[in-house]
N, C-alpha and C. Protein backbone atom coordinates (compact mmCIF):
# COMPACT_ATOMS: atom_id res chain seq x y z
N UNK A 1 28.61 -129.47 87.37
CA UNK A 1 29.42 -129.53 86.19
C UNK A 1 30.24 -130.82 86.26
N UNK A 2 30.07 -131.46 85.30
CA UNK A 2 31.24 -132.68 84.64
C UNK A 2 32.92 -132.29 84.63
N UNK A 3 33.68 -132.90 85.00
CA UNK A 3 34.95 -132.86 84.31
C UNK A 3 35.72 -134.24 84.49
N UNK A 4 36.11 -134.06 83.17
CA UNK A 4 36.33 -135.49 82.57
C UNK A 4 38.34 -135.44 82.31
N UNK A 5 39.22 -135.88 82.83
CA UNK A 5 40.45 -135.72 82.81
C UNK A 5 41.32 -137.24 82.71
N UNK A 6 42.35 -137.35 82.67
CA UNK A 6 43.45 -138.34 82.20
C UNK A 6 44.74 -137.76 83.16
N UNK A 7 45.09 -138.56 83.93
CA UNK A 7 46.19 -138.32 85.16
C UNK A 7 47.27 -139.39 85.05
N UNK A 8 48.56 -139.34 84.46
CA UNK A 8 49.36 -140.17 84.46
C UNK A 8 50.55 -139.92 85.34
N UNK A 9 50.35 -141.36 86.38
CA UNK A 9 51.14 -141.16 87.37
C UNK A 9 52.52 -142.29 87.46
N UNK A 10 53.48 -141.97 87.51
CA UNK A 10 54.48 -143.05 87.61
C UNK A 10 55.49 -143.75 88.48
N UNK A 11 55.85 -144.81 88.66
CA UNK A 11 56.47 -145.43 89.92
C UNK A 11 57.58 -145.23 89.73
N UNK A 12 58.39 -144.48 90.53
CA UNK A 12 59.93 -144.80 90.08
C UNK A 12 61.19 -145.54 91.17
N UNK A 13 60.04 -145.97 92.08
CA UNK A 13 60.81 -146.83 93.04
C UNK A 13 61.20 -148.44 93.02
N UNK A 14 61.59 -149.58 93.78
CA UNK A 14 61.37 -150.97 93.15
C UNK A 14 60.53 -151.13 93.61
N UNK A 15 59.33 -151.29 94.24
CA UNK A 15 58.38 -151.57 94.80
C UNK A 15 57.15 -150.93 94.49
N UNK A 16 56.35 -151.94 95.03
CA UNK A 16 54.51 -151.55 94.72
C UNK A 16 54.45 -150.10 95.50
N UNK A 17 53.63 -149.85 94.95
CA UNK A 17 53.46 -148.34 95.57
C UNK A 17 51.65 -147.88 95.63
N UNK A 18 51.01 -147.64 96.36
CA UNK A 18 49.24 -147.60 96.41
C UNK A 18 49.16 -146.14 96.91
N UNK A 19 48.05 -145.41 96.31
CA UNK A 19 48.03 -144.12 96.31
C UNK A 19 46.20 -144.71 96.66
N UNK A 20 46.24 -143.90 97.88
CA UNK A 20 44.57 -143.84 98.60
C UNK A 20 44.24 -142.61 98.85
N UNK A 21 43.00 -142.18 99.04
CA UNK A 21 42.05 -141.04 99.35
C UNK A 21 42.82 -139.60 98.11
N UNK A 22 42.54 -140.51 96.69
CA UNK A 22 42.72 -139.58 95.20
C UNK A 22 42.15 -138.25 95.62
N UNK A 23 42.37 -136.94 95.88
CA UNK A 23 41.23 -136.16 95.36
C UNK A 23 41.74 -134.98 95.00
N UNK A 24 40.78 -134.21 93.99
CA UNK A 24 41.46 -132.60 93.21
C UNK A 24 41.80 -131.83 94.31
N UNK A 25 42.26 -130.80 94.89
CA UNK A 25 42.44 -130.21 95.07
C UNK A 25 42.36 -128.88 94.36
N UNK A 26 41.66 -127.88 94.17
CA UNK A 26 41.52 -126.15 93.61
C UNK A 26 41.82 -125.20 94.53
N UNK A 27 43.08 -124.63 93.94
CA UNK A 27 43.58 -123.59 94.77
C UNK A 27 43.53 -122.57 94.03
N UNK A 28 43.35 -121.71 94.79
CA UNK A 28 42.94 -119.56 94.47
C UNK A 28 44.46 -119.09 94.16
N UNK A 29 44.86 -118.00 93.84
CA UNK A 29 45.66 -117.06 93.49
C UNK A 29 46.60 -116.98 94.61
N UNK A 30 45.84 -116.54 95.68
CA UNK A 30 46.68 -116.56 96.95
C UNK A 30 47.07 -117.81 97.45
N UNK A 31 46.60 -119.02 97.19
CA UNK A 31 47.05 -120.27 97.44
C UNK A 31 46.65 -120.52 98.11
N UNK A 32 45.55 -120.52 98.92
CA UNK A 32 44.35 -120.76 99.90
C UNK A 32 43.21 -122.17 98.52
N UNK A 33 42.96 -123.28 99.35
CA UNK A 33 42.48 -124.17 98.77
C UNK A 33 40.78 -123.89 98.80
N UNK A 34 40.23 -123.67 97.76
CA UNK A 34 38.65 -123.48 97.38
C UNK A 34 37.66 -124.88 97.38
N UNK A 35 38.46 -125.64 97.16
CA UNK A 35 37.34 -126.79 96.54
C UNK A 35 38.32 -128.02 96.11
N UNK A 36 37.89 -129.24 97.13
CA UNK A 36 38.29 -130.23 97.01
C UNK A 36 37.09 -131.61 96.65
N UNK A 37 37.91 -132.27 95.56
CA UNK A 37 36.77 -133.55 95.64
C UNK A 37 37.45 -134.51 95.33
N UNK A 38 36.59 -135.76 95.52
CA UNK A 38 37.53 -137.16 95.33
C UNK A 38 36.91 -137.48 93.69
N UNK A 39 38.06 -137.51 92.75
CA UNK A 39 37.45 -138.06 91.41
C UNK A 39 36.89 -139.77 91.55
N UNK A 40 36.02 -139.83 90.28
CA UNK A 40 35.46 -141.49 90.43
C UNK A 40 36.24 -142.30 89.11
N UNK A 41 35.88 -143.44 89.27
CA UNK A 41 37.13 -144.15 87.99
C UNK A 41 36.08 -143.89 86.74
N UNK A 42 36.73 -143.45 85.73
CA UNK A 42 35.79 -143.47 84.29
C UNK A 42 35.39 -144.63 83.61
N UNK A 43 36.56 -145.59 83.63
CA UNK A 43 36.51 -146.66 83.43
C UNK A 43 35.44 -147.51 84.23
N UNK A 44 34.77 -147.62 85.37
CA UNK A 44 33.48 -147.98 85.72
C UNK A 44 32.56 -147.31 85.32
N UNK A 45 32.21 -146.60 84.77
CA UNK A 45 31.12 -146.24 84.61
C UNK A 45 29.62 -146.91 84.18
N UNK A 46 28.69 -147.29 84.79
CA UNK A 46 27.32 -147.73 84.59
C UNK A 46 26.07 -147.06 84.38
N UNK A 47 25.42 -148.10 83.79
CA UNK A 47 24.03 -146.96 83.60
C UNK A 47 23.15 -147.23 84.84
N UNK A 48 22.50 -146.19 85.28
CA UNK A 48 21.82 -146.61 86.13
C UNK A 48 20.17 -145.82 85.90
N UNK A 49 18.73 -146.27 86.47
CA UNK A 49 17.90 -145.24 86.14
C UNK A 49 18.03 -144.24 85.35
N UNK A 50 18.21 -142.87 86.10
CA UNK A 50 18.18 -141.87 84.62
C UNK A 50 19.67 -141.53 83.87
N UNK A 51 20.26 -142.03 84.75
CA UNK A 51 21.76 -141.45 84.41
C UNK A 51 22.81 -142.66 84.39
N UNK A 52 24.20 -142.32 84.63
CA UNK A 52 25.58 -142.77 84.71
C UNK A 52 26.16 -142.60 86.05
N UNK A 53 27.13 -143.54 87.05
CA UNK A 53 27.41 -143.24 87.65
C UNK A 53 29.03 -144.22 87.65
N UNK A 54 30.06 -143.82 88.14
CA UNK A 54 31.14 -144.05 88.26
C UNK A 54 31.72 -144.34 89.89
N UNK A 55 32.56 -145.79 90.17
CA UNK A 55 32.94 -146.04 91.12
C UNK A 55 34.06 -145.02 92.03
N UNK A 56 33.61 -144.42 93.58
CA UNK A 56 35.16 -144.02 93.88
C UNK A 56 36.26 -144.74 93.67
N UNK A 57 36.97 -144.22 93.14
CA UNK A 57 38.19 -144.75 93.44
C UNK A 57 39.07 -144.82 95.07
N UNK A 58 39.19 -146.29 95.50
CA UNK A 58 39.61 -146.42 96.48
C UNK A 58 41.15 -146.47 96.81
N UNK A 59 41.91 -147.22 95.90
CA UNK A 59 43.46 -147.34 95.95
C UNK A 59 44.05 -147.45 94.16
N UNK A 60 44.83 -146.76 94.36
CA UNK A 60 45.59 -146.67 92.91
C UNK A 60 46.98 -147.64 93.34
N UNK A 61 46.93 -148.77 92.69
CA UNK A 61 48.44 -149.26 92.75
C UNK A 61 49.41 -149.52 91.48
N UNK A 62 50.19 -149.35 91.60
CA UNK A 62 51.21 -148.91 90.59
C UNK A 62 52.45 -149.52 90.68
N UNK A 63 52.91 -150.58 89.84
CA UNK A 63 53.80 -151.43 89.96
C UNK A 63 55.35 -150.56 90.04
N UNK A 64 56.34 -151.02 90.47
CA UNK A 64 57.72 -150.56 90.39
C UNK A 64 58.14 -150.21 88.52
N UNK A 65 58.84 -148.98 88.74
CA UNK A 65 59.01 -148.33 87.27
C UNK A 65 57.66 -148.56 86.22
N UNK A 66 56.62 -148.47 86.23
CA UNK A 66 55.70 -148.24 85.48
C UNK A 66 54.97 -146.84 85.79
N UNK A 67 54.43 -146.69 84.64
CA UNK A 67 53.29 -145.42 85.16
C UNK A 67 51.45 -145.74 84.43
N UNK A 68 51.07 -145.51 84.78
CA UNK A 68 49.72 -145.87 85.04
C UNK A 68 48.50 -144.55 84.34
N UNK A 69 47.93 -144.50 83.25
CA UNK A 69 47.29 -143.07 83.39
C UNK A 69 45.45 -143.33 83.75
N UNK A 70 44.96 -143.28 84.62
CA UNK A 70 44.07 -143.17 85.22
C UNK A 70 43.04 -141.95 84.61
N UNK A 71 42.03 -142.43 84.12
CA UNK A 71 40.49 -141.61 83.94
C UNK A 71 40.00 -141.46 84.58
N UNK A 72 39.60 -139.94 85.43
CA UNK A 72 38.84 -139.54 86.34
C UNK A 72 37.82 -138.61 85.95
N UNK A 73 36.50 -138.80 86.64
CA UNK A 73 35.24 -137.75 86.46
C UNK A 73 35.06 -137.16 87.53
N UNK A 74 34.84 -135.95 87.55
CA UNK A 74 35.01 -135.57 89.03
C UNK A 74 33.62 -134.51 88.88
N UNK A 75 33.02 -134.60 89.60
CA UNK A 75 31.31 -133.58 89.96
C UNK A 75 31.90 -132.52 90.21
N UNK A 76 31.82 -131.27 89.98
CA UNK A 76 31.92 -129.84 90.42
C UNK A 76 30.44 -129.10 90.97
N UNK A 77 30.27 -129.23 92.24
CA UNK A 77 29.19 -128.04 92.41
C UNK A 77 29.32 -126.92 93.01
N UNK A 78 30.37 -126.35 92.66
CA UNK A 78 30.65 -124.96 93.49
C UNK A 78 31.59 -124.30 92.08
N UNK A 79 29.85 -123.66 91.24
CA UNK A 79 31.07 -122.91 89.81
C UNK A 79 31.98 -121.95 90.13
N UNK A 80 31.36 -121.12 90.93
CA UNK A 80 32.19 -119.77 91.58
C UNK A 80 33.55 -119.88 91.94
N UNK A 81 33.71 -121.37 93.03
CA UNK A 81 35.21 -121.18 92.86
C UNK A 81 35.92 -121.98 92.22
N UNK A 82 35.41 -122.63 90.54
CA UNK A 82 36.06 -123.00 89.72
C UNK A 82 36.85 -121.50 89.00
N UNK A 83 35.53 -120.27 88.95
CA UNK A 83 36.35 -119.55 88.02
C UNK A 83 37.28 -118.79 88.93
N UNK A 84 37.01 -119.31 90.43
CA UNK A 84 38.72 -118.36 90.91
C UNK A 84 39.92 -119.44 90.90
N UNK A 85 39.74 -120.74 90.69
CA UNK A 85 40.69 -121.54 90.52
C UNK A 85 41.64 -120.96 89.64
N UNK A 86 43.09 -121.49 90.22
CA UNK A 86 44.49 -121.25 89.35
C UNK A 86 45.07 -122.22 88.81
N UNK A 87 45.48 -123.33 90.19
CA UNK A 87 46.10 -124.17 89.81
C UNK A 87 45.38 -125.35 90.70
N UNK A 88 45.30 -126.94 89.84
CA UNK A 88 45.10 -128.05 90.93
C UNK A 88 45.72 -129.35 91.20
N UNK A 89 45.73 -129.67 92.19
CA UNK A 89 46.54 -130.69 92.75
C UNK A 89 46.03 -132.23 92.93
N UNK A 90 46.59 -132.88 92.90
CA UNK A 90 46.26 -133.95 92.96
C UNK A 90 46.89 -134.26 94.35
């Protein structure tokens, strides 16, 4: 499964600030984590042979007092514990 999302993140320090190893986090009811993945940038996206494919994202940097909203696609192959998902984390 596809999921296609918009994550706006903001600096509120004076300084550069770099956010590395992005990834969802899906946590259960009890708060036990099900399913983690690293989203890819949407904004790369290429065609390739039969399909589309999108770059990991390696470092998010984010200037002092700005915020940044970032397009992520993220692959899901584990539906089962999407539908026990509650809440997810970045």
């Amino acid at each position: 499964m596809e999921m296609n999302c918009t994550i706006q993140i903001y600096n509120s320090s004076q300084i550069n600030r770099a956010i590395r190893d992005c990834e969802l986090i899906f946590v259960g009811s009890n708060g036990e984590e099900l399913y983690s993945v690293r989203g890819e940038d949407k904004e790369t996206m290429h065609k390739y042979g039969g399909g589309f494919k999108c770059d990991e994202i390696e470092v998010i940097n984010i200037e002092p007092f700005t915020s940044k909203n970032i397009k992520l696609v993220v692959y899901i192959h584990d539906i089962d514990a999407m539908y026990k998902t509650k809440m997810v984390y970045l």
